[in-house]
N, C-alpha and C. Protein backbone atom coordinates (compact mmCIF):
# COMPACT_ATOMS: atom_id res chain seq x y z
N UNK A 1 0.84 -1.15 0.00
CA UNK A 1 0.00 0.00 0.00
C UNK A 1 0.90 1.24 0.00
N UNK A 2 0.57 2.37 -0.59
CA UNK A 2 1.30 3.54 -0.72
C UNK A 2 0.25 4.60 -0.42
N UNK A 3 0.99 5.34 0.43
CA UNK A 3 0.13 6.85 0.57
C UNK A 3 0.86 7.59 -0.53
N UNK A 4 -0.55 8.35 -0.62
CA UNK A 4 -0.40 9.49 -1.42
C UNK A 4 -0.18 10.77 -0.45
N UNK A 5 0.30 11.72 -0.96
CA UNK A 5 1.05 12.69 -0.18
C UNK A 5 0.22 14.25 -0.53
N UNK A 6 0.27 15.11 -0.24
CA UNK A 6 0.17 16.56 -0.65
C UNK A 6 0.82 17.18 -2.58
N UNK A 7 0.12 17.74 -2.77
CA UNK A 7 0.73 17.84 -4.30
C UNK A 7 2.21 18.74 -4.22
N UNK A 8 3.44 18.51 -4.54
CA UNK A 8 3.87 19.41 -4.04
C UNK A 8 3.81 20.53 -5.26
N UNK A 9 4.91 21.63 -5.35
CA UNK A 9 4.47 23.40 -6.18
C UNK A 9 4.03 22.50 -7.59
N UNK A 10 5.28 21.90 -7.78
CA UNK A 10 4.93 21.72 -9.82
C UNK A 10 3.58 21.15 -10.05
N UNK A 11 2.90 20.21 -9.45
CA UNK A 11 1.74 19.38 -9.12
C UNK A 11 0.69 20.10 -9.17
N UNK A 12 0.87 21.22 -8.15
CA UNK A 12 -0.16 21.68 -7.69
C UNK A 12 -0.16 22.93 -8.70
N UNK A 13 0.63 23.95 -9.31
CA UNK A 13 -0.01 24.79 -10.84
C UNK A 13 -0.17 23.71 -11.35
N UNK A 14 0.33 22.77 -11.84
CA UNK A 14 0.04 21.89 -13.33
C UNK A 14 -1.31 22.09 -12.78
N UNK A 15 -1.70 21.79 -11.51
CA UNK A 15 -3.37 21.12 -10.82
C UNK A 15 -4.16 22.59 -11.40
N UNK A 16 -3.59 23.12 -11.08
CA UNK A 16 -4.66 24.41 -11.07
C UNK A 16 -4.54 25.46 -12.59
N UNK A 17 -3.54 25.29 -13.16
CA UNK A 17 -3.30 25.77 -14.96
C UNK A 17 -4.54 24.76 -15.35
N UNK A 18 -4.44 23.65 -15.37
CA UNK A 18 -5.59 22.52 -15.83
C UNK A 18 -6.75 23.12 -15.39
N UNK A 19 -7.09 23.45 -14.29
CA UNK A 19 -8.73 23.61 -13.71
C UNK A 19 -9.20 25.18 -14.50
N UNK A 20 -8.03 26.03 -14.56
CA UNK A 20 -8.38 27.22 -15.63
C UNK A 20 -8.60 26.89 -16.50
N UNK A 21 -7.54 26.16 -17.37
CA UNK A 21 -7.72 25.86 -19.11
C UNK A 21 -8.90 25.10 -18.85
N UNK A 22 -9.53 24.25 -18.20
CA UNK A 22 -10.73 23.33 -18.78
C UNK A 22 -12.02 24.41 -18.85
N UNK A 23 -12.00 25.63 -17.89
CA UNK A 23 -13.11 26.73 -17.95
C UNK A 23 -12.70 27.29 -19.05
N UNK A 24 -11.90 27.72 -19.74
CA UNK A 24 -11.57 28.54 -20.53
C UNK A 24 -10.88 30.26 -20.15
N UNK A 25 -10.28 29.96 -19.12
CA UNK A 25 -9.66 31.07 -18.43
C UNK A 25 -8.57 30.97 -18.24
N UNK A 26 -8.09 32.48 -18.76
CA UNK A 26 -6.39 32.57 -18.14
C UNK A 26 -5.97 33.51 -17.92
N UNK A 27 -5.60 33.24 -16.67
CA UNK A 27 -5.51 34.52 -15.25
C UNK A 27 -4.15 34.95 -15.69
N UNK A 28 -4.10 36.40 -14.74
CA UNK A 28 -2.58 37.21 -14.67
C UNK A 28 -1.89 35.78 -13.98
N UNK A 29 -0.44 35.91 -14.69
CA UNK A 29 0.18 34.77 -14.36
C UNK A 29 0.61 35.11 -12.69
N UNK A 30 0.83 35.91 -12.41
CA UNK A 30 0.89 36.40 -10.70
C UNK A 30 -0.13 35.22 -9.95
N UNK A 31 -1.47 34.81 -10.51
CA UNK A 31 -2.43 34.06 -9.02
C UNK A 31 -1.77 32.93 -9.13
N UNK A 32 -1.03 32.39 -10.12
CA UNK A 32 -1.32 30.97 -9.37
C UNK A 32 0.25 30.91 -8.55
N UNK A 33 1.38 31.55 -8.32
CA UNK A 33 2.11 31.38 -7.16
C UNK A 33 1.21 31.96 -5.87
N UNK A 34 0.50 33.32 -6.27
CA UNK A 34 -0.36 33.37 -5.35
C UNK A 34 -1.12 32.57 -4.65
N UNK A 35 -1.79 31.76 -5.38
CA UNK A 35 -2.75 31.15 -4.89
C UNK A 35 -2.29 29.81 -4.25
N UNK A 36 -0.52 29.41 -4.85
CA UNK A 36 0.25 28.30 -4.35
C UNK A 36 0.58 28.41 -2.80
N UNK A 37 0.74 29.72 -2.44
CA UNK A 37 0.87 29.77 -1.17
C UNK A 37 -0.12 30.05 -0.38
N UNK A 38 -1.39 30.45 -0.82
CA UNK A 38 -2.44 30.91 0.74
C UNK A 38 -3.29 29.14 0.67
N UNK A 39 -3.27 28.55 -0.62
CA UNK A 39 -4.53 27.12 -0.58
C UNK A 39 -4.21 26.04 -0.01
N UNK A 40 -5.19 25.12 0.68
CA UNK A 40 -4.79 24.30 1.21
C UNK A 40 -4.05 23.42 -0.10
N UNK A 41 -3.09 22.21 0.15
CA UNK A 41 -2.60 21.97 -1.33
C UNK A 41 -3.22 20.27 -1.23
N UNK A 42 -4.36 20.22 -1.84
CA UNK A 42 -5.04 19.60 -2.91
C UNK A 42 -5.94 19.83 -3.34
N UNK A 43 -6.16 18.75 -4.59
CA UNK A 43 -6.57 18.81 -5.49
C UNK A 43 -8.25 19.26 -5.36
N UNK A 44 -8.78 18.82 -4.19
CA UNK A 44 -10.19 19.25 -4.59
C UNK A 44 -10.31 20.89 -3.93
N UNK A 45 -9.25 21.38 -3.00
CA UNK A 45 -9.55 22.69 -2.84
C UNK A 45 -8.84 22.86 -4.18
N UNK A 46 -8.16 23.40 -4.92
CA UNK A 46 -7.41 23.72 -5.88
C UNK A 46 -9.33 23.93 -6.61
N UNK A 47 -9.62 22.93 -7.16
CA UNK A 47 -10.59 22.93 -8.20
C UNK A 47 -11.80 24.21 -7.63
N UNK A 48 -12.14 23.74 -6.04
CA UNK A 48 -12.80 24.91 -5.74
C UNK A 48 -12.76 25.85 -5.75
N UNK A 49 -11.28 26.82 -5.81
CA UNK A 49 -10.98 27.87 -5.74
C UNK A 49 -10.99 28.48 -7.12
N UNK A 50 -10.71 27.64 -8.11
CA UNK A 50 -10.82 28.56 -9.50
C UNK A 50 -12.74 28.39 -10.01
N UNK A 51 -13.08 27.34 -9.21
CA UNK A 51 -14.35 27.52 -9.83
C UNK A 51 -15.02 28.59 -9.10
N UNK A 52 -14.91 29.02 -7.88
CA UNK A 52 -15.16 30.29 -7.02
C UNK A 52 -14.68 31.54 -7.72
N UNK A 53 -13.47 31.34 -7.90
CA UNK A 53 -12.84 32.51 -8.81
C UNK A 53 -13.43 33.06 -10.57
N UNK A 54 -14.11 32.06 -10.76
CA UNK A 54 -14.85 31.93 -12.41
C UNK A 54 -16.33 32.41 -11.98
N UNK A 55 -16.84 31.74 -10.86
CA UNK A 55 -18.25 32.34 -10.36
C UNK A 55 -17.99 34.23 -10.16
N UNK A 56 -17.47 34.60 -9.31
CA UNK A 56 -16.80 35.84 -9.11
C UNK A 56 -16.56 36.80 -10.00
N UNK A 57 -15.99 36.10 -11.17
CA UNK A 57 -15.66 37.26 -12.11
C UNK A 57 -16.42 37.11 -13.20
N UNK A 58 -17.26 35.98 -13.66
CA UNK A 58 -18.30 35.73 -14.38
C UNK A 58 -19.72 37.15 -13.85
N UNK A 59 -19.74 36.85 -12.53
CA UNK A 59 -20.72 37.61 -11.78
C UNK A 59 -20.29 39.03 -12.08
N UNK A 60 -19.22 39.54 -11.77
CA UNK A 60 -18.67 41.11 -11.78
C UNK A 60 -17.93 41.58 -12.78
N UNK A 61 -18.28 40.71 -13.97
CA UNK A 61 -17.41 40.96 -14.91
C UNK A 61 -15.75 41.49 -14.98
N UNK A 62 -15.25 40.98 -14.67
CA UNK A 62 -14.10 41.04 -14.22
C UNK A 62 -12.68 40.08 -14.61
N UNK A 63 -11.86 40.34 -14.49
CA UNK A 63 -10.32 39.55 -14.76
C UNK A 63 -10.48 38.55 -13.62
N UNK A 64 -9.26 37.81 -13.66
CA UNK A 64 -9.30 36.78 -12.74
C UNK A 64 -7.77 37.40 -12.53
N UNK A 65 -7.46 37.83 -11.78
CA UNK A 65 -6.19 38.96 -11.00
C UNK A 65 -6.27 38.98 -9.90
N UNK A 66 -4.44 38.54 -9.26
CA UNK A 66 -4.00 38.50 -7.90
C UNK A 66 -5.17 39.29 -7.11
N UNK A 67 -5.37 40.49 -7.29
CA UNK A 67 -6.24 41.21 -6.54
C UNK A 67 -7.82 40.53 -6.04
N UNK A 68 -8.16 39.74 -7.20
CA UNK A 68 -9.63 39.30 -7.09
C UNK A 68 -9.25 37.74 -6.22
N UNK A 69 -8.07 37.11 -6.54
CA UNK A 69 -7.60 35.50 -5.52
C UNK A 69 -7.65 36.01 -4.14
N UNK A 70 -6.96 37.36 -4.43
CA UNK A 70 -7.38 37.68 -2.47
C UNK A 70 -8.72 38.32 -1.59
N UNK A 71 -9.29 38.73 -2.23
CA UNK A 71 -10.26 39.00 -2.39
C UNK A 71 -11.15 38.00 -1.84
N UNK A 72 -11.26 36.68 -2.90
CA UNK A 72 -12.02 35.58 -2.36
C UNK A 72 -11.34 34.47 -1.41
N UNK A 73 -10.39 34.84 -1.66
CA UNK A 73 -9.30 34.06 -0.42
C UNK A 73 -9.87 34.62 1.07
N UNK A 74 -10.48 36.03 1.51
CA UNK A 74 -10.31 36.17 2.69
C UNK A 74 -11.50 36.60 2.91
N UNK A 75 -12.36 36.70 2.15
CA UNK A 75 -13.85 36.27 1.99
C UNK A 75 -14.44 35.29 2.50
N UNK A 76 -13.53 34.11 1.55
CA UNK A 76 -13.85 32.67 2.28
C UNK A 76 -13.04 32.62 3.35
N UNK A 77 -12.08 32.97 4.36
CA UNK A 77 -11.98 32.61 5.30
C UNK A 77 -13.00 33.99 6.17
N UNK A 78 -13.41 34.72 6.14
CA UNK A 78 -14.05 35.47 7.09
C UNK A 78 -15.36 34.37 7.11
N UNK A 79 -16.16 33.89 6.14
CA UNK A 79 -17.33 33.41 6.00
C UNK A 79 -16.58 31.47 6.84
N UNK A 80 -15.57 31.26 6.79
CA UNK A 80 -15.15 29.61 7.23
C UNK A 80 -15.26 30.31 8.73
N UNK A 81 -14.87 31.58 9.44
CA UNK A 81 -14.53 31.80 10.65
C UNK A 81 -15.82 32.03 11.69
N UNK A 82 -17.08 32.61 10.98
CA UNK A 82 -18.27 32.84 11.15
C UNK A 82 -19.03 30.73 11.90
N UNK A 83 -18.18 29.78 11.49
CA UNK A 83 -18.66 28.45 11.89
C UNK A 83 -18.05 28.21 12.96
N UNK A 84 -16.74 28.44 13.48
CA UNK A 84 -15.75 28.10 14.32
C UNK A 84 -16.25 28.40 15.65
């Protein structure tokens, strides 16, 4: 039996370049080191966060820019802190 581990950096853009290109989006190249360091690192947060990020700027017409990853980065943790 083998564990699987955490994705590490290369893993985890390849993870998340993929979850853009399959929407058809492509962000300032700035979010995704951004986003390499604030997300938990896997794969199913990875997917949530750009599909949050596509809801977001779909909604506000908008870029998908460092500015808007933090944005919903601390959004969703004010709204995760509201359960605690």
């Amino acid at each position: 039996m083998a564990a699987i581990g955490e994705p590490d950096d290369m893993v985890l853009e390849g993870v998340l370049r993929k979850f853009f290109r399959e929407r058809n989006i492509k962000p300032a190249e700035d979010v995704y080191p951004y986003l390499m360091w604030r997300i938990e690192r896997s794969v199913r947060v990875a997917r949530d966060v750009v599909a949050r990020l596509d809801e977001v700027a779909n909604a506000e017409e908008r870029e998908i820019t460092r500015t808007l990853a933090r944005q919903i980065l601390e959004s969703d943790a004010r709204t995760l802190d509201l359960f605690e």
